[in-house]
PDB file of N, CA and C in Angstrom:
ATOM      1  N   UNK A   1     -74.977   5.486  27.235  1.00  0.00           N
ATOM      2  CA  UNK A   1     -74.375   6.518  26.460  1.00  0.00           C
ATOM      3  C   UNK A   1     -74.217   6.037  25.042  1.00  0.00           C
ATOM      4  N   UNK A   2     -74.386   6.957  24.158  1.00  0.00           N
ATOM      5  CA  UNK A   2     -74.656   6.691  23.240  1.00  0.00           C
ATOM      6  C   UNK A   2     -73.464   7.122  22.407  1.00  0.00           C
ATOM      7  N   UNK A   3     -72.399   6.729  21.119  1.00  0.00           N
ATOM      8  CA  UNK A   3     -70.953   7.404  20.732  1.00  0.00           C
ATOM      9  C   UNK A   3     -71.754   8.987  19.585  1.00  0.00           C
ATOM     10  N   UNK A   4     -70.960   9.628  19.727  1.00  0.00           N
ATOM     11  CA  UNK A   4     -71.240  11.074  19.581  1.00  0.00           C
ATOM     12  C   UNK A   4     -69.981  11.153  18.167  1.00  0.00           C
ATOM     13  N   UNK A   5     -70.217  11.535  17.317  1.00  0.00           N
ATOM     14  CA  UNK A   5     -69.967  11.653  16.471  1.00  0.00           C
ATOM     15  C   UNK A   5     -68.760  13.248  16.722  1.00  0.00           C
ATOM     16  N   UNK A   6     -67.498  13.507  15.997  1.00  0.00           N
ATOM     17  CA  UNK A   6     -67.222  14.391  16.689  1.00  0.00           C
ATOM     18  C   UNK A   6     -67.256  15.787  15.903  1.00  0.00           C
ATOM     19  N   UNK A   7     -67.538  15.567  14.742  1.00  0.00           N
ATOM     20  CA  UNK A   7     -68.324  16.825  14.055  1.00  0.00           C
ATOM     21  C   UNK A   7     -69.100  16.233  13.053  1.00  0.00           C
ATOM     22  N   UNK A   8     -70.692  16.217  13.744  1.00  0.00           N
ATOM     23  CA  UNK A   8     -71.884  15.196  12.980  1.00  0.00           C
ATOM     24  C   UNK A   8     -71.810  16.311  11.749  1.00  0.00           C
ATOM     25  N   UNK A   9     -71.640  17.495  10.941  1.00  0.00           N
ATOM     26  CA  UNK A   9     -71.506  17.908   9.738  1.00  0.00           C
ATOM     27  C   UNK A   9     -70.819  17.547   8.690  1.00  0.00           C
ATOM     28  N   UNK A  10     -69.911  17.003   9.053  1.00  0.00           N
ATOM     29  CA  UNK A  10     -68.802  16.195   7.612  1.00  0.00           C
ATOM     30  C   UNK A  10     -69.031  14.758   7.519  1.00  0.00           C
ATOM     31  N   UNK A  11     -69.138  14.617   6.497  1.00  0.00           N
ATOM     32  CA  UNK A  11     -69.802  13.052   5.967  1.00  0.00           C
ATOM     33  C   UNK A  11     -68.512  11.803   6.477  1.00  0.00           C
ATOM     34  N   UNK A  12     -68.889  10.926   6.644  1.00  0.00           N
ATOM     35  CA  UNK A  12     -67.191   9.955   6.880  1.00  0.00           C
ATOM     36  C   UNK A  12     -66.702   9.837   5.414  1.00  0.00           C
ATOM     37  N   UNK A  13     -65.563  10.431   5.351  1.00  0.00           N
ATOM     38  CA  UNK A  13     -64.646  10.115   4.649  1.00  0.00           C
ATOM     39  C   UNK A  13     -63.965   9.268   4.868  1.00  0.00           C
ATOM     40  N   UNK A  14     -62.750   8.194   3.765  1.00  0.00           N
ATOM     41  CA  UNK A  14     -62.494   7.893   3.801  1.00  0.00           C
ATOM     42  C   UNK A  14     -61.034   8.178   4.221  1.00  0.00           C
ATOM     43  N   UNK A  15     -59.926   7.265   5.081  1.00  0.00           N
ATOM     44  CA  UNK A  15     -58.553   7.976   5.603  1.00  0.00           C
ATOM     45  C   UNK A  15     -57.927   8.260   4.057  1.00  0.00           C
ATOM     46  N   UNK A  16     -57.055   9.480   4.127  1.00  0.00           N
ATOM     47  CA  UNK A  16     -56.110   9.352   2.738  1.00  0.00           C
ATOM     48  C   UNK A  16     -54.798   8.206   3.269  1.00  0.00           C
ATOM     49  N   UNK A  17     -54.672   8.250   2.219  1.00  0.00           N
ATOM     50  CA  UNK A  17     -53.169   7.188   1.712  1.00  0.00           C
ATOM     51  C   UNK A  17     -52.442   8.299   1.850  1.00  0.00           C
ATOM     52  N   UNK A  18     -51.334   8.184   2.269  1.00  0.00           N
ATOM     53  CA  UNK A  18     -49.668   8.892   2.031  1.00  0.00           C
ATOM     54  C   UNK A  18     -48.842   8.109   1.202  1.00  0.00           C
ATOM     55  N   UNK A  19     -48.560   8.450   0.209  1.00  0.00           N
ATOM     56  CA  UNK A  19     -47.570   7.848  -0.839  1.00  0.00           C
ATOM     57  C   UNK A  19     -46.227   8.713  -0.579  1.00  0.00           C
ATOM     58  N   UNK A  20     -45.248   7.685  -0.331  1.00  0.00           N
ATOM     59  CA  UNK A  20     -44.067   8.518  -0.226  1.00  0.00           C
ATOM     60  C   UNK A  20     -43.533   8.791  -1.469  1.00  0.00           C
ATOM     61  N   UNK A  21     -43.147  10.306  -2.252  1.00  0.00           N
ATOM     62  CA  UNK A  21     -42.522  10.562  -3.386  1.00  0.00           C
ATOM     63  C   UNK A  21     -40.409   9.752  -3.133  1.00  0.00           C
ATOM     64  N   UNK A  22     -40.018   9.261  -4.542  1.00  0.00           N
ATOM     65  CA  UNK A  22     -38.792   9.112  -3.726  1.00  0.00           C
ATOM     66  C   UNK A  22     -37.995  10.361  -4.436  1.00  0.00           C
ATOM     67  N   UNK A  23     -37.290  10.668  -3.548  1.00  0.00           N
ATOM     68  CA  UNK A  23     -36.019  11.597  -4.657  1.00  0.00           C
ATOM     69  C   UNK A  23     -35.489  11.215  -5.020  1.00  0.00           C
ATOM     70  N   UNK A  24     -34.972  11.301  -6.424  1.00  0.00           N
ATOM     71  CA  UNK A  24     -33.745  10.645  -6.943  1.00  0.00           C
ATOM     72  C   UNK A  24     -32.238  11.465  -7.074  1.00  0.00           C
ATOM     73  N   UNK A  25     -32.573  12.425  -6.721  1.00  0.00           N
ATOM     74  CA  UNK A  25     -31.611  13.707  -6.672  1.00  0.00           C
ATOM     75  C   UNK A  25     -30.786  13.686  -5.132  1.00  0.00           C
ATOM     76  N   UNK A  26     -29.485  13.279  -5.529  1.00  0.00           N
ATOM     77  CA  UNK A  26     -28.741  13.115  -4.482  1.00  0.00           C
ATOM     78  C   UNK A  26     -28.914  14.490  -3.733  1.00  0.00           C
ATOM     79  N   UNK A  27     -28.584  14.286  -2.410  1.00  0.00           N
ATOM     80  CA  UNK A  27     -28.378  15.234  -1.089  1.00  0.00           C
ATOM     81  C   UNK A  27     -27.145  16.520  -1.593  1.00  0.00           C
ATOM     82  N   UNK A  28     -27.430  17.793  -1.574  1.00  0.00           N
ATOM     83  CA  UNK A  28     -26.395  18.452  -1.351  1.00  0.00           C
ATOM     84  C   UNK A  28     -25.192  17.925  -0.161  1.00  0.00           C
ATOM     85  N   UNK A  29     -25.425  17.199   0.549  1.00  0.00           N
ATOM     86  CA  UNK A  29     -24.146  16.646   1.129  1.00  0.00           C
ATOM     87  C   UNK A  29     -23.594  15.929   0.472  1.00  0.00           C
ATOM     88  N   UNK A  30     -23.851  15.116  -0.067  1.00  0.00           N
ATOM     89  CA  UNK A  30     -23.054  14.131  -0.860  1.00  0.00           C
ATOM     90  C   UNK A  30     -22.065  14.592  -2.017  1.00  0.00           C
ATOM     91  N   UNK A  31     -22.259  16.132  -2.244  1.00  0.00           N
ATOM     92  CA  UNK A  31     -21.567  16.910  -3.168  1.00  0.00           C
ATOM     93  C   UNK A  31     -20.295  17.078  -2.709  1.00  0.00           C
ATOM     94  N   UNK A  32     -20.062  17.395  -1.723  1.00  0.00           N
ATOM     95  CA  UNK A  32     -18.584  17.552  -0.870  1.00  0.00           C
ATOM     96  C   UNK A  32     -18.109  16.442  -1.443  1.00  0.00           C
ATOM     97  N   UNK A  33     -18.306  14.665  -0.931  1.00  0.00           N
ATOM     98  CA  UNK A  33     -17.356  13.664  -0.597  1.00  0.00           C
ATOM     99  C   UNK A  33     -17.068  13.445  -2.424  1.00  0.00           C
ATOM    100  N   UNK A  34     -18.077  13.740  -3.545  1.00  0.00           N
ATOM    101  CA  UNK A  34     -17.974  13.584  -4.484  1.00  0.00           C
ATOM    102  C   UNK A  34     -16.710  14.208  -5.616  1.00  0.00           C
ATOM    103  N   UNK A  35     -16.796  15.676  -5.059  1.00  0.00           N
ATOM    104  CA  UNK A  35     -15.666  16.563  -5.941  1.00  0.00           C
ATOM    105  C   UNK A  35     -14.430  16.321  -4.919  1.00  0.00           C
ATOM    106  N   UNK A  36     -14.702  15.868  -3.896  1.00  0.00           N
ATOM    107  CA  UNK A  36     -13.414  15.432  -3.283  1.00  0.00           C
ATOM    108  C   UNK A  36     -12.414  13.644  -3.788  1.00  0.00           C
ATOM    109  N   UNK A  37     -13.482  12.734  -4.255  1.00  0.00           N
ATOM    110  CA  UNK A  37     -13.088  12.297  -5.048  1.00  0.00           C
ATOM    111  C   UNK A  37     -12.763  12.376  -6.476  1.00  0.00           C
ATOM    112  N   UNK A  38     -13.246  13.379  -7.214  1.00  0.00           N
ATOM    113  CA  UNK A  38     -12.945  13.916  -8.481  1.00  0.00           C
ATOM    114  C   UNK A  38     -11.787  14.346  -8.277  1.00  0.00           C
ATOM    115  N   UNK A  39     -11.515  15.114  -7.516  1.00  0.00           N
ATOM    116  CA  UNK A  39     -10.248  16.183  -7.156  1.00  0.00           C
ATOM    117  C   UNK A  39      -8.892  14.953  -6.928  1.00  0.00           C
ATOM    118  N   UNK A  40      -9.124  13.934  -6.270  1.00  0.00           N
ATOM    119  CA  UNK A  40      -8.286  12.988  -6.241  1.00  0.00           C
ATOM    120  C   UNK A  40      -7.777  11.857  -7.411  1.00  0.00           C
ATOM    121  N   UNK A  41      -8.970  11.806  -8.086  1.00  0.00           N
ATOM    122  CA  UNK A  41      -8.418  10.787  -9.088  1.00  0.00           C
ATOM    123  C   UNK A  41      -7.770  11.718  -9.922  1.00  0.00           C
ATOM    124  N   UNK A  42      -7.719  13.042  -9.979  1.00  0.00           N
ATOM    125  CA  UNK A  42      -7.460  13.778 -10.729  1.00  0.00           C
ATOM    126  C   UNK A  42      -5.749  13.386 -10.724  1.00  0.00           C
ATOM    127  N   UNK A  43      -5.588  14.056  -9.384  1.00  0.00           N
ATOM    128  CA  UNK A  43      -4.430  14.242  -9.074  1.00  0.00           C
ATOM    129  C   UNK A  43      -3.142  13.089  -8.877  1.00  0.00           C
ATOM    130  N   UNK A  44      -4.360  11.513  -8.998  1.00  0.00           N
ATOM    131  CA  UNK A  44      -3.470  10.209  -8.994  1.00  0.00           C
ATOM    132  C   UNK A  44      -3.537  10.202 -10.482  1.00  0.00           C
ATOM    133  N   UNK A  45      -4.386  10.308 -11.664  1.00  0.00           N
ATOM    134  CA  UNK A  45      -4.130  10.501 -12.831  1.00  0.00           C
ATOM    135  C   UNK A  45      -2.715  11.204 -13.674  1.00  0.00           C
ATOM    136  N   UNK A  46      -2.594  12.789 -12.605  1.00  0.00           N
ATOM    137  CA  UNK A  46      -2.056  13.706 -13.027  1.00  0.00           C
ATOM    138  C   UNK A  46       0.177  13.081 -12.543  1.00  0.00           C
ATOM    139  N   UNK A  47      -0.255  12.710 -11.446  1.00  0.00           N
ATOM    140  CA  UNK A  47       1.034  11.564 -11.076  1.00  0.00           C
ATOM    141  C   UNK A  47       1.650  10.811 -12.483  1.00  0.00           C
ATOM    142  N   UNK A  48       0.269   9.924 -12.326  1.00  0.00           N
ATOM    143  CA  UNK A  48       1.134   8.387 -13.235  1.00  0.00           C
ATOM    144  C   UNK A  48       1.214   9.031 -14.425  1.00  0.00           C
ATOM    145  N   UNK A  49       0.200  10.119 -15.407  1.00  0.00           N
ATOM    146  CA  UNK A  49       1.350  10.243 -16.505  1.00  0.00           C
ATOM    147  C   UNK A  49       1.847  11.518 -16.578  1.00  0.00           C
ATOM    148  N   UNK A  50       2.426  12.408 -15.225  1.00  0.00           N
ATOM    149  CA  UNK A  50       3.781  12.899 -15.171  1.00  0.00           C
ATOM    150  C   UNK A  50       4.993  11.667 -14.755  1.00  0.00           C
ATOM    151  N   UNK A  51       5.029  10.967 -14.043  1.00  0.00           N
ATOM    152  CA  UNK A  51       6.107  10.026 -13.714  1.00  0.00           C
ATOM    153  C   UNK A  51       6.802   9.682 -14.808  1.00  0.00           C
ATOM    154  N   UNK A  52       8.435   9.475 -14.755  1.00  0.00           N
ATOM    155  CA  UNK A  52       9.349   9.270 -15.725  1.00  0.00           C
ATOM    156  C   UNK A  52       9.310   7.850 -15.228  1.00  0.00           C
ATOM    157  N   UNK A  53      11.012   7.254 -16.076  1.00  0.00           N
ATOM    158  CA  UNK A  53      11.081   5.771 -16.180  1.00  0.00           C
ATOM    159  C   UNK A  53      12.019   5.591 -14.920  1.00  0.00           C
ATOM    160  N   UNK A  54      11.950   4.360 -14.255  1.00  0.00           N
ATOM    161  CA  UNK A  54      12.395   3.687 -13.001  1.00  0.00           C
ATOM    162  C   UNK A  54      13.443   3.536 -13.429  1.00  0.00           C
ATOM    163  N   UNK A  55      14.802   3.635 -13.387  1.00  0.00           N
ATOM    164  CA  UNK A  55      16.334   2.676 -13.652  1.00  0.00           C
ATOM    165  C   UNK A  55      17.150   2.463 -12.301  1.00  0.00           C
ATOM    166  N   UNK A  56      17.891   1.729 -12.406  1.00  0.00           N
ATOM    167  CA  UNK A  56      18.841   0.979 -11.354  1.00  0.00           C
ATOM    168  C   UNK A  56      20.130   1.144 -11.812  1.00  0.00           C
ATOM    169  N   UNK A  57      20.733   1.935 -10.725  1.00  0.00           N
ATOM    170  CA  UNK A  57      22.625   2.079 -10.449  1.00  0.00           C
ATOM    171  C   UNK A  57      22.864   1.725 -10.058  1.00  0.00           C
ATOM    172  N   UNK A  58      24.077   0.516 -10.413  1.00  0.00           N
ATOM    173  CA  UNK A  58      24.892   0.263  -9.377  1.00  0.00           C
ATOM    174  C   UNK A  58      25.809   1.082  -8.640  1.00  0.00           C
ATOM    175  N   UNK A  59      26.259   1.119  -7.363  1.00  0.00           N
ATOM    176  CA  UNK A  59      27.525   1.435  -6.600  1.00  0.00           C
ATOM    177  C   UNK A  59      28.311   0.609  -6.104  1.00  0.00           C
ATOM    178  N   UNK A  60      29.421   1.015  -5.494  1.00  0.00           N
ATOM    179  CA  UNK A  60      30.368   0.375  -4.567  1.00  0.00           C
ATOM    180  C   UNK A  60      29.814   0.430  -3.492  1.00  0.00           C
ATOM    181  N   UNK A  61      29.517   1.163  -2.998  1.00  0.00           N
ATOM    182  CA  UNK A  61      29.209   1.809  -1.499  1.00  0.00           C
ATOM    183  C   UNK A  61      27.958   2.918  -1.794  1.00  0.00           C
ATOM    184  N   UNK A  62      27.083   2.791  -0.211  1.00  0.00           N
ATOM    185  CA  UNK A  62      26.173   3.616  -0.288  1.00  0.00           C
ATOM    186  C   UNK A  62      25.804   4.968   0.393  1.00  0.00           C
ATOM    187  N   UNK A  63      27.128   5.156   0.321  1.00  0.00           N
ATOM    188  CA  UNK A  63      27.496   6.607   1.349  1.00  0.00           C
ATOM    189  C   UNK A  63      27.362   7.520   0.705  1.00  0.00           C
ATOM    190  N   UNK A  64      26.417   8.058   1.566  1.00  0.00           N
ATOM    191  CA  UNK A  64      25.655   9.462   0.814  1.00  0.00           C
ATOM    192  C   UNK A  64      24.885   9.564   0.300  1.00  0.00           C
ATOM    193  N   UNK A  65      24.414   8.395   0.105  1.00  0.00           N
ATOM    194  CA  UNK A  65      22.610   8.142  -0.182  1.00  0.00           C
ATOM    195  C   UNK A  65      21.809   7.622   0.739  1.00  0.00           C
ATOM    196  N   UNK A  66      20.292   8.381   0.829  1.00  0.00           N
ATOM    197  CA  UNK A  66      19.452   8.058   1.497  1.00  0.00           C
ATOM    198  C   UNK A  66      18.234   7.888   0.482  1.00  0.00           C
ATOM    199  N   UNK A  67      17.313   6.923   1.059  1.00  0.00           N
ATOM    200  CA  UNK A  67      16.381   6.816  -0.170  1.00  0.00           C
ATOM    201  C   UNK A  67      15.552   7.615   0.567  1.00  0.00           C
ATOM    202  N   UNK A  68      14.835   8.318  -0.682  1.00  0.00           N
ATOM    203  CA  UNK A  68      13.777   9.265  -0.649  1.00  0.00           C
ATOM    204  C   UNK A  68      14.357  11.260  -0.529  1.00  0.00           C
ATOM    205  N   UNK A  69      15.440  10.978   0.026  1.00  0.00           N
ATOM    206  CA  UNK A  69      16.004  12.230   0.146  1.00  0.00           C
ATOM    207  C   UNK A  69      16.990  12.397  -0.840  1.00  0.00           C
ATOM    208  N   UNK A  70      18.015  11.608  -1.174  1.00  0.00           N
ATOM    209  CA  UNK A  70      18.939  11.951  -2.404  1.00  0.00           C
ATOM    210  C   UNK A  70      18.732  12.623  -3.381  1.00  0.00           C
ATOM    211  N   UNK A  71      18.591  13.362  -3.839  1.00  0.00           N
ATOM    212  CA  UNK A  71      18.506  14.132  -5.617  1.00  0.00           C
ATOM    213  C   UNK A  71      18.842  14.041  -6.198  1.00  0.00           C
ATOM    214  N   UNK A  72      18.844  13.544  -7.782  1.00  0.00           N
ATOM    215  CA  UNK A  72      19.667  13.305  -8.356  1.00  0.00           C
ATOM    216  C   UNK A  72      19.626  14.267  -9.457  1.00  0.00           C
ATOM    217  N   UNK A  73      20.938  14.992  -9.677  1.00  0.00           N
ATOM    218  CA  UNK A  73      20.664  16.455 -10.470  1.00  0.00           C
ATOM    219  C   UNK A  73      22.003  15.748 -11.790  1.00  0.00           C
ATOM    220  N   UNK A  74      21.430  17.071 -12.712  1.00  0.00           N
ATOM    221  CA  UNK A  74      22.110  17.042 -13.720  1.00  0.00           C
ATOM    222  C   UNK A  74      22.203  18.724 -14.206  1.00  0.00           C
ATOM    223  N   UNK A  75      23.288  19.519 -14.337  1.00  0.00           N
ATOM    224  CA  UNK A  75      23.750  20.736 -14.404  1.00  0.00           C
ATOM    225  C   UNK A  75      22.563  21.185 -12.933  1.00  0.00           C
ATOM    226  N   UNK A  76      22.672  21.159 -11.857  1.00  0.00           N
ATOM    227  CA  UNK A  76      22.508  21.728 -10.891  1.00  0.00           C
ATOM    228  C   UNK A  76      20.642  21.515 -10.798  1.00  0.00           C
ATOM    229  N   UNK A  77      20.359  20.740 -11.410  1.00  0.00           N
ATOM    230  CA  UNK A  77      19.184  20.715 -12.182  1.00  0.00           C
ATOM    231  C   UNK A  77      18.129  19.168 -11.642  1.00  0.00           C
ATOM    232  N   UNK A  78      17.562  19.354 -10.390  1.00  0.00           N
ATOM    233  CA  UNK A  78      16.770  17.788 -10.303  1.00  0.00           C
ATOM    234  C   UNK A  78      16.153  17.038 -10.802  1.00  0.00           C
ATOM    235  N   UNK A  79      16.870  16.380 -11.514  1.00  0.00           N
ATOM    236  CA  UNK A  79      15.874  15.177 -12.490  1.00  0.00           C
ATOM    237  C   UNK A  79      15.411  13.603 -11.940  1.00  0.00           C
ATOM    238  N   UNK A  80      15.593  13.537 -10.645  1.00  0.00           N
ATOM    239  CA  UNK A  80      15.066  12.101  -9.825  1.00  0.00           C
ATOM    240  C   UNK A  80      15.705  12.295  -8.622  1.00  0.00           C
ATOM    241  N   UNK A  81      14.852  11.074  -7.995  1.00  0.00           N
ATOM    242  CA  UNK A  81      15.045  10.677  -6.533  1.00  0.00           C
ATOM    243  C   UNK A  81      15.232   9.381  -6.451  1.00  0.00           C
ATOM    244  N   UNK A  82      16.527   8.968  -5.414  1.00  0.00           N
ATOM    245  CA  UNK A  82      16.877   7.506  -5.400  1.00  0.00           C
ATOM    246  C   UNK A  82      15.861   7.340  -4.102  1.00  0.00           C
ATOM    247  N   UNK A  83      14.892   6.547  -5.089  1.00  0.00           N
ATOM    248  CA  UNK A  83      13.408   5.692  -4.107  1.00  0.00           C
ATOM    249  C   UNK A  83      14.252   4.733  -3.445  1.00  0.00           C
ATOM    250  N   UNK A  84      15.089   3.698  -3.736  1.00  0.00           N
ATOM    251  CA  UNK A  84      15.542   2.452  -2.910  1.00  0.00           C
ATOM    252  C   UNK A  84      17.117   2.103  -2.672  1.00  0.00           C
ATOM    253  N   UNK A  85      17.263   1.538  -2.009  1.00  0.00           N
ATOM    254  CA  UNK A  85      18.963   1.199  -1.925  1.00  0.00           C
ATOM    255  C   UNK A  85      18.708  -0.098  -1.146  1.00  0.00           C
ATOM    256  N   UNK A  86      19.468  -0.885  -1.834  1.00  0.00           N
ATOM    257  CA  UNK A  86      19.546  -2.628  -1.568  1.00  0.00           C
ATOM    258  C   UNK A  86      20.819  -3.367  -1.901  1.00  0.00           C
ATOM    259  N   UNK A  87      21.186  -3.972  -1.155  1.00  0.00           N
ATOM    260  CA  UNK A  87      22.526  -4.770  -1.552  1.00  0.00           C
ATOM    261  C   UNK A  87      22.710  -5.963  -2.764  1.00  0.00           C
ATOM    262  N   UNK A  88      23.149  -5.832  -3.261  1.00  0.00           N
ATOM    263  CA  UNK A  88      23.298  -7.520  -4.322  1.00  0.00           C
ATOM    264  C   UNK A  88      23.003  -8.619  -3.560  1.00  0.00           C
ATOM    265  N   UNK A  89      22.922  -9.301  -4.616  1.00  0.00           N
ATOM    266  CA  UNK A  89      22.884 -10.463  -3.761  1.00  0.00           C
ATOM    267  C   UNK A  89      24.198 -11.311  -3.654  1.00  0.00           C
ATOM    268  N   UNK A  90      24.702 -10.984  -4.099  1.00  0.00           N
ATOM    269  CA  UNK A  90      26.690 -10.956  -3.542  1.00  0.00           C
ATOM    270  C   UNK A  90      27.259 -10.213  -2.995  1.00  0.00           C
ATOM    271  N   UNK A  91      26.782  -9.377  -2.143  1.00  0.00           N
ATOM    272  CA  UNK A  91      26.951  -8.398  -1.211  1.00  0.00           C
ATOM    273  C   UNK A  91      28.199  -7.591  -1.512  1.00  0.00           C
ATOM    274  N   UNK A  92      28.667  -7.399  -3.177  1.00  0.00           N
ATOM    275  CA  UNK A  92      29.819  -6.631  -3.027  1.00  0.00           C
ATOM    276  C   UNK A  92      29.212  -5.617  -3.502  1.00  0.00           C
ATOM    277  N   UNK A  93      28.159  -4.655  -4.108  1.00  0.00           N
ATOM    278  CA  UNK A  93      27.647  -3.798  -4.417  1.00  0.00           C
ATOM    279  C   UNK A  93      26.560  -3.174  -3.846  1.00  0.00           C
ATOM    280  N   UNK A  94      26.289  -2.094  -3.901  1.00  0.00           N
ATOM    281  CA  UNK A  94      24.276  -1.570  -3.881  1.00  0.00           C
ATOM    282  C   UNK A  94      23.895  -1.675  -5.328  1.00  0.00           C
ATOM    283  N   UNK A  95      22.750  -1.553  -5.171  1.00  0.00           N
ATOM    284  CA  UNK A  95      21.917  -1.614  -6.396  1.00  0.00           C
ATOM    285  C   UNK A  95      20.897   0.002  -5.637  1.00  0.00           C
ATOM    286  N   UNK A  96      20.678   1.090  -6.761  1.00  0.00           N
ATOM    287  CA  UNK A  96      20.111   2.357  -6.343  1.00  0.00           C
ATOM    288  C   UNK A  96      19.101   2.313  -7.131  1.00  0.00           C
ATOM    289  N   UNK A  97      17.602   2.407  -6.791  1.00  0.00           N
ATOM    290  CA  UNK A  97      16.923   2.454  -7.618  1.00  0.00           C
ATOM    291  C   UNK A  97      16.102   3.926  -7.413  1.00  0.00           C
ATOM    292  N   UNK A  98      16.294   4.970  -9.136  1.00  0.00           N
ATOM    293  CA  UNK A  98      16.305   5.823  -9.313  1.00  0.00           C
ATOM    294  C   UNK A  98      14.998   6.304  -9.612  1.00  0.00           C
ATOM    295  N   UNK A  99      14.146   7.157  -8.864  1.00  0.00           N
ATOM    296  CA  UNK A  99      12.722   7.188 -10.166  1.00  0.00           C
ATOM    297  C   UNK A  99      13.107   8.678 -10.660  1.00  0.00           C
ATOM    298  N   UNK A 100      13.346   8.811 -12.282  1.00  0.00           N
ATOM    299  CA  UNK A 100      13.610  10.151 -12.920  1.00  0.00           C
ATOM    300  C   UNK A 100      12.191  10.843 -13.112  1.00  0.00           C
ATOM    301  N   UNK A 101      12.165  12.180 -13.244  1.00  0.00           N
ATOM    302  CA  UNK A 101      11.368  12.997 -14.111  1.00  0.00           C
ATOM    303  C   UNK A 101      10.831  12.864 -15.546  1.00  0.00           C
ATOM    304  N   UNK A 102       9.985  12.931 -15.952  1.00  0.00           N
ATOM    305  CA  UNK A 102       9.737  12.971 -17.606  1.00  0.00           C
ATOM    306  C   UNK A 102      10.450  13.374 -18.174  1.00  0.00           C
ATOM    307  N   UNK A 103      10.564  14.574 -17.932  1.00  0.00           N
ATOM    308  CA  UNK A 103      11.515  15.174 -19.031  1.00  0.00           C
ATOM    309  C   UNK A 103      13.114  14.793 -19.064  1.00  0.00           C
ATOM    310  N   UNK A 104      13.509  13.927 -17.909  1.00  0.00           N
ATOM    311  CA  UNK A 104      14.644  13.156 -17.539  1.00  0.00           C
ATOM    312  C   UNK A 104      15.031  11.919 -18.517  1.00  0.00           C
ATOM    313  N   UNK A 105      13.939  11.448 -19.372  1.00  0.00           N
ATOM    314  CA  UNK A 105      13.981  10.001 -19.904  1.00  0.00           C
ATOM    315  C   UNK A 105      15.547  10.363 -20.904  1.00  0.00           C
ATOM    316  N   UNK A 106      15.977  10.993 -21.471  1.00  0.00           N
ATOM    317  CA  UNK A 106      17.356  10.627 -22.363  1.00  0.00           C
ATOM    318  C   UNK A 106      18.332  10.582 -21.365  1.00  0.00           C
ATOM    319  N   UNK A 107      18.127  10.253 -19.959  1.00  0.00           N
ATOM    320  CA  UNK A 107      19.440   9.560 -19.429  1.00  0.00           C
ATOM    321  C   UNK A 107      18.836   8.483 -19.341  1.00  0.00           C
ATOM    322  N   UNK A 108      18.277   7.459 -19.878  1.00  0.00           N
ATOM    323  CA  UNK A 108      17.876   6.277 -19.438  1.00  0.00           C
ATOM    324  C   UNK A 108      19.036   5.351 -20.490  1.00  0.00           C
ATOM    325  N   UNK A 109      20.034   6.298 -20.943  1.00  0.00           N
ATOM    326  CA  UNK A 109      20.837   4.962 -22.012  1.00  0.00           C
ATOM    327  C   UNK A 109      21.848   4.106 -21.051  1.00  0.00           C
ATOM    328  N   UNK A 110      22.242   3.282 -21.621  1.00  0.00           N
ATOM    329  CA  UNK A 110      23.132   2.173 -20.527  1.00  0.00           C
ATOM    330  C   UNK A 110      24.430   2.492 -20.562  1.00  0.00           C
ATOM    331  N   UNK A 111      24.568   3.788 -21.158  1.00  0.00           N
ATOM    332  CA  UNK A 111      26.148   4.261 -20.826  1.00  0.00           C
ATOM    333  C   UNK A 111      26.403   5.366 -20.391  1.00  0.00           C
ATOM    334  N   UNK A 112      25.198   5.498 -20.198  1.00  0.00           N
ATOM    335  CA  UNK A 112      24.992   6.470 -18.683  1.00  0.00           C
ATOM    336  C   UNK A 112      25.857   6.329 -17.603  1.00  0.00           C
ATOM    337  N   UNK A 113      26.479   7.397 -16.953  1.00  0.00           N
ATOM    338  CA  UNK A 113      27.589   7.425 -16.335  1.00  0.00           C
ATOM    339  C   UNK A 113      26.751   8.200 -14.845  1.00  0.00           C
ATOM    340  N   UNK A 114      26.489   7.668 -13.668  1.00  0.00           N
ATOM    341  CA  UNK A 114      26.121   8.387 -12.373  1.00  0.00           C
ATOM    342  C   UNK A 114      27.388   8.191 -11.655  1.00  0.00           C
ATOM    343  N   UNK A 115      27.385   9.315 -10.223  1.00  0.00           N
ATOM    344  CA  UNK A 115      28.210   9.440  -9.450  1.00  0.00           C
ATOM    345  C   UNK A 115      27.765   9.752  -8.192  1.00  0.00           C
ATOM    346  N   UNK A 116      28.579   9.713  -7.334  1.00  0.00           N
ATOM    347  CA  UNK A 116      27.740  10.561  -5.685  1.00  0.00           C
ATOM    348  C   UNK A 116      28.759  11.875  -5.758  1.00  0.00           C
ATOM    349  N   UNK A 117      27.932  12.511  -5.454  1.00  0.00           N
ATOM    350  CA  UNK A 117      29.015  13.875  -5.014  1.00  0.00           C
ATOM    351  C   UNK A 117      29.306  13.894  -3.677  1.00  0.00           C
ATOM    352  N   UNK A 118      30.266  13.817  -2.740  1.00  0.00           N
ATOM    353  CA  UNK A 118      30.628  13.704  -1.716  1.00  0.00           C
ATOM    354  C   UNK A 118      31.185  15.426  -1.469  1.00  0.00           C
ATOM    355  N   UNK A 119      30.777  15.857  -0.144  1.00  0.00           N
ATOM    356  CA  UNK A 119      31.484  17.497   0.384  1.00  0.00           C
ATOM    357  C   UNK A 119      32.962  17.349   0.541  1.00  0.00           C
TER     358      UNK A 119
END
């Protein structure tokens, strides 16, 4: 037997090459995780310069404060939250540490007078 050519009319060509093109054009998927990080730095941006200045009150006692929940108002008005409560290190006081509002910064003077309001 003799090999049989399998369509003796077309001359042998040579095989083509496949060149892979690359894309450089990111995936429409990758668009989601992207504006979802935009959207975030935004909003950690939009934080740090709304945030006011950190200060520390002392008390006697820490009754009636909870950190993270306390409010600390001025004419009925919330201008911070006591973030921490910690004892001295002579254990006759707390130390309250306050984070205010921006627009809160002119109580930051040192004769600043705080209180707890008790029911």
């Amino acid at each position: 037997m003799t090999e049989e050519k399998e369509n003796p009319s077309l001359p042998d060509l040579p095989t083509p090459r496949m060149k892979r093109q690359r894309n450089w054009l990111p995936s429409l998927v990758w668009l989601i995780p992207i504006v979802a990080a935009l959207v975030g730095l935004t909003l950690v941006a939009k934080i740090i310069v709304e945030r006011g200045p950190v200060i520390t009150v002392t008390f006697i006692t820490a009754e009636g404060l909870e950190a993270g929940k306390t409010k600390v108002k001025y004419k009925d008005v919330d201008i911070g939250t006591v973030e921490k409560i910690t004892l001295s290190k002579d254990h006759s006081h707390i130390i309250a540490t306050i984070q205010l509002l921006k627009e809160a910064k002119s109580f930051t003077a040192m004769d600043a007078r705080f209180w707890v309001v008790r029911p």
